[in-house]
C-alpha atoms as a PDB file:
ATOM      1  CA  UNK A   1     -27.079   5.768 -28.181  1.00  0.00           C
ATOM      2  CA  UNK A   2     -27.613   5.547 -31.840  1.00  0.00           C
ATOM      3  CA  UNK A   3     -27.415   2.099 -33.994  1.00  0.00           C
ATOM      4  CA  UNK A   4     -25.585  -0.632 -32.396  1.00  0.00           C
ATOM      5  CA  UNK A   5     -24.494  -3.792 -34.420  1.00  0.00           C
ATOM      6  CA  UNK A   6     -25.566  -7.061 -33.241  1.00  0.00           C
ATOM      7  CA  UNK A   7     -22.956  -8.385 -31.848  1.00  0.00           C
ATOM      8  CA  UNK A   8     -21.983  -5.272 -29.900  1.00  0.00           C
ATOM      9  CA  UNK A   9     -25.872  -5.489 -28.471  1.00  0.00           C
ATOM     10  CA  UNK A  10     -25.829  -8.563 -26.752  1.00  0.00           C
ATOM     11  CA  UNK A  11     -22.161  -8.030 -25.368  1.00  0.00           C
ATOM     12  CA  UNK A  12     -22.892  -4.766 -23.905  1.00  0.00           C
ATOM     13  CA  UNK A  13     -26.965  -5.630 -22.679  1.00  0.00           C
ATOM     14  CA  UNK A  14     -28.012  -9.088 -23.143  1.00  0.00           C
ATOM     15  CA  UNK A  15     -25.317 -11.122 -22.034  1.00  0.00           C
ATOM     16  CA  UNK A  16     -24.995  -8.676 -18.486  1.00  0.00           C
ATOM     17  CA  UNK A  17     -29.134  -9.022 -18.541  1.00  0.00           C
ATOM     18  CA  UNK A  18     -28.808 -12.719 -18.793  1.00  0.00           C
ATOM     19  CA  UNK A  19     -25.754 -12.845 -16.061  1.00  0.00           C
ATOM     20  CA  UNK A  20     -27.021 -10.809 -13.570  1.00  0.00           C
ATOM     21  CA  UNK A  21     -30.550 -12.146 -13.450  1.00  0.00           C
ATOM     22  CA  UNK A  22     -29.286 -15.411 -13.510  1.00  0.00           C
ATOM     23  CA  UNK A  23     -27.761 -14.396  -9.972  1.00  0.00           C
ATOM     24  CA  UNK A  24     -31.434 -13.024  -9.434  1.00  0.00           C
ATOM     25  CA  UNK A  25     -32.901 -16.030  -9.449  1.00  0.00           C
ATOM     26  CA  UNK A  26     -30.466 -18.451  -7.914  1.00  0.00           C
ATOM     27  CA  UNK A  27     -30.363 -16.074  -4.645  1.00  0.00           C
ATOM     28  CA  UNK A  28     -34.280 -16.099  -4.824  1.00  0.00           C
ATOM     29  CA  UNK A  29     -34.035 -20.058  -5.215  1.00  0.00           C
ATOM     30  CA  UNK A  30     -31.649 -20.455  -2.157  1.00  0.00           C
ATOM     31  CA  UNK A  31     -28.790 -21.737  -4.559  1.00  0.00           C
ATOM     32  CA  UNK A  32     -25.150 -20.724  -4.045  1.00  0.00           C
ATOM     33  CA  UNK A  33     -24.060 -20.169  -7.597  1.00  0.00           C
ATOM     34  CA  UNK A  34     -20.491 -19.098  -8.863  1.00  0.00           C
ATOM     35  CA  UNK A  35     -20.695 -16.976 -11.904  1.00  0.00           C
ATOM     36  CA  UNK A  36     -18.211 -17.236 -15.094  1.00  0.00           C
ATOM     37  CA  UNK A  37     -15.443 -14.935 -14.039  1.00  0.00           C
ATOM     38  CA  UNK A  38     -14.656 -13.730 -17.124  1.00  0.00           C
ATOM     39  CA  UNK A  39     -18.043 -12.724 -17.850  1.00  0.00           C
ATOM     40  CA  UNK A  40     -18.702 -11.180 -14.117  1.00  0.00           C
ATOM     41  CA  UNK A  41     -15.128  -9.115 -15.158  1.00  0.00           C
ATOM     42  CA  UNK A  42     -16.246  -7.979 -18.513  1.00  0.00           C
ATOM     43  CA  UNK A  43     -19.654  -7.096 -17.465  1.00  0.00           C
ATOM     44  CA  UNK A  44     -18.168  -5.609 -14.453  1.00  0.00           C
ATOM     45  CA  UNK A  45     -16.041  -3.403 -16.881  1.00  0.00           C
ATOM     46  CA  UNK A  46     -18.764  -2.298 -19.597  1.00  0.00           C
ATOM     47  CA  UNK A  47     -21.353  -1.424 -16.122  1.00  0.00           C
ATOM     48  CA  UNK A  48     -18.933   1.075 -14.244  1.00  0.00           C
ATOM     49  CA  UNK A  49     -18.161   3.871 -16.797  1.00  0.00           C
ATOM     50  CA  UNK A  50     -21.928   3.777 -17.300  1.00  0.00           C
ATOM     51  CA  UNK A  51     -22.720   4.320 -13.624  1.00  0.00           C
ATOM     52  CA  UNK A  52     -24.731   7.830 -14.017  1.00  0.00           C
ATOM     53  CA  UNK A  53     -26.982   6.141 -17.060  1.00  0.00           C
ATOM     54  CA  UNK A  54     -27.956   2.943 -15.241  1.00  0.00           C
ATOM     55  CA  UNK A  55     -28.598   4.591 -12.176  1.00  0.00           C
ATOM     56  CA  UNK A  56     -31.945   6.054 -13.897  1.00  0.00           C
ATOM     57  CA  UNK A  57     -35.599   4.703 -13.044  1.00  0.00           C
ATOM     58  CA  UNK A  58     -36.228   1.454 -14.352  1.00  0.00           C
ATOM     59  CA  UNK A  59     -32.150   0.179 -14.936  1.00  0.00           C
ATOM     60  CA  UNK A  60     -30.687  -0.391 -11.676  1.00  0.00           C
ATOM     61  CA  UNK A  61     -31.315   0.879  -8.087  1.00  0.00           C
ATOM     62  CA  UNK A  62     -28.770   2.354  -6.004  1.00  0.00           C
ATOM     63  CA  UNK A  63     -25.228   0.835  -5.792  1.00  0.00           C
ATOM     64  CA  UNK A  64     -25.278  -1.104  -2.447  1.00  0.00           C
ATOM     65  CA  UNK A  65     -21.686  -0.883  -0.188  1.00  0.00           C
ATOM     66  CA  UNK A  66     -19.842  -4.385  -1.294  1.00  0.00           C
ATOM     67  CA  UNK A  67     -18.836  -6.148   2.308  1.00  0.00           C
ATOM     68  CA  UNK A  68     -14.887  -5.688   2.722  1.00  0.00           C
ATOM     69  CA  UNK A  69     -13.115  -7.936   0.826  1.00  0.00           C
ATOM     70  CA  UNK A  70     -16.020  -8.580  -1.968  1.00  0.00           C
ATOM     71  CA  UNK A  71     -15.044 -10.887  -4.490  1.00  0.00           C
ATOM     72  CA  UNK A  72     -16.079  -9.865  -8.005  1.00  0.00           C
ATOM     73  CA  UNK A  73     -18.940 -11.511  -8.155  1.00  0.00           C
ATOM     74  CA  UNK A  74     -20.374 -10.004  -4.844  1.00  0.00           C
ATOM     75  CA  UNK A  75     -19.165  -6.220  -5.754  1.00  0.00           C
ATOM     76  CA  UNK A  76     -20.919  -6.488  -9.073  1.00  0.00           C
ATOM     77  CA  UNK A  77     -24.049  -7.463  -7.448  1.00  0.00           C
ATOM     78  CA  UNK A  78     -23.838  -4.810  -5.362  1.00  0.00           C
ATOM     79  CA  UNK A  79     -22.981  -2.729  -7.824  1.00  0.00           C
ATOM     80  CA  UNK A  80     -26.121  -3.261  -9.548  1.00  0.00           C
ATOM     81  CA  UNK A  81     -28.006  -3.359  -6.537  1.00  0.00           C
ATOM     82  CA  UNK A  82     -28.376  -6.283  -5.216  1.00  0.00           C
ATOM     83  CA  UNK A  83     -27.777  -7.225  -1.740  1.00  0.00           C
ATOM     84  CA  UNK A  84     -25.256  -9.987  -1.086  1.00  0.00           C
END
Protein backbone atom coordinates (compact mmCIF):
# COMPACT_ATOMS: atom_id res chain seq x y z
CA UNK A 1 0.00 0.00 0.00
CA UNK A 2 2.97 2.21 0.12
CA UNK A 3 3.41 5.34 2.69
CA UNK A 4 0.31 6.61 4.14
CA UNK A 5 0.21 10.04 6.01
CA UNK A 6 -1.00 10.12 9.43
CA UNK A 7 -3.99 11.35 9.27
CA UNK A 8 -5.09 9.21 6.33
CA UNK A 9 -3.88 6.06 8.75
CA UNK A 10 -6.10 6.35 11.46
CA UNK A 11 -9.17 7.36 9.18
CA UNK A 12 -8.84 4.46 6.98
CA UNK A 13 -7.56 1.63 10.02
CA UNK A 14 -7.63 2.90 13.43
CA UNK A 15 -10.68 4.69 13.79
CA UNK A 16 -12.77 1.41 11.92
CA UNK A 17 -10.35 -0.85 14.43
CA UNK A 18 -11.46 1.21 17.32
CA UNK A 19 -15.36 1.26 16.05
CA UNK A 20 -15.84 -2.08 15.27
CA UNK A 21 -14.21 -3.63 18.30
CA UNK A 22 -15.90 -1.35 20.35
CA UNK A 23 -19.14 -3.26 19.02
CA UNK A 24 -16.92 -6.42 19.90
CA UNK A 25 -16.93 -5.90 23.21
CA UNK A 26 -20.25 -4.37 24.07
CA UNK A 27 -22.03 -7.57 22.34
CA UNK A 28 -19.55 -9.76 24.46
CA UNK A 29 -20.60 -7.54 27.60
CA UNK A 30 -24.41 -7.98 26.95
CA UNK A 31 -24.73 -4.10 26.25
CA UNK A 32 -27.00 -2.75 23.49
CA UNK A 33 -24.85 -0.01 22.09
CA UNK A 34 -25.73 2.46 19.15
CA UNK A 35 -22.72 3.38 17.19
CA UNK A 36 -21.92 7.09 15.76
CA UNK A 37 -23.67 6.97 12.45
CA UNK A 38 -21.50 8.94 10.71
CA UNK A 39 -18.62 6.95 11.62
CA UNK A 40 -20.54 3.38 11.05
CA UNK A 41 -21.29 5.24 7.30
CA UNK A 42 -17.79 6.29 6.62
CA UNK A 43 -16.26 3.17 7.82
CA UNK A 44 -18.94 1.37 6.07
CA UNK A 45 -17.75 3.23 2.84
CA UNK A 46 -13.77 2.92 3.11
CA UNK A 47 -14.54 -1.32 4.11
CA UNK A 48 -16.63 -2.28 0.90
CA UNK A 49 -14.36 -1.41 -2.10
CA UNK A 50 -11.76 -3.26 -0.05
CA UNK A 51 -13.85 -6.42 0.28
CA UNK A 52 -11.30 -8.95 -1.61
CA UNK A 53 -8.20 -7.49 0.72
CA UNK A 54 -9.92 -7.81 4.10
CA UNK A 55 -11.31 -10.98 3.36
CA UNK A 56 -7.59 -12.49 3.77
CA UNK A 57 -6.43 -14.60 6.95
CA UNK A 58 -6.06 -12.62 9.88
CA UNK A 59 -8.46 -9.23 8.70
CA UNK A 60 -11.92 -10.27 8.70
CA UNK A 61 -13.83 -13.60 8.33
CA UNK A 62 -16.46 -14.16 5.93
CA UNK A 63 -19.20 -11.50 5.31
CA UNK A 64 -22.23 -12.87 7.29
CA UNK A 65 -25.99 -12.34 5.39
CA UNK A 66 -27.33 -8.91 7.22
CA UNK A 67 -31.13 -9.90 8.51
CA UNK A 68 -33.67 -8.05 6.04
CA UNK A 69 -34.00 -4.71 6.78
CA UNK A 70 -30.38 -4.28 8.61
CA UNK A 71 -29.78 -0.98 9.77
CA UNK A 72 -26.25 0.27 9.13
CA UNK A 73 -24.91 -0.57 12.04
CA UNK A 74 -26.06 -4.30 11.87
CA UNK A 75 -24.97 -4.71 7.96
CA UNK A 76 -21.54 -3.43 8.81
CA UNK A 77 -21.16 -5.91 11.46
CA UNK A 78 -22.04 -8.38 9.33
CA UNK A 79 -20.10 -7.20 6.89
CA UNK A 80 -17.10 -7.67 8.86
CA UNK A 81 -18.23 -10.74 10.25
CA UNK A 82 -19.87 -10.49 13.02
CA UNK A 83 -23.09 -12.01 13.83
CA UNK A 84 -25.91 -9.69 14.85
Amino acid sequence: MGQIPLDQQVGRFSTPDVLIHTWDLAKAAGIDVNLDADLLQETYDALVPMDEMIRMAGVFGPKVEPPAGADLQTTLMCFTGRQP
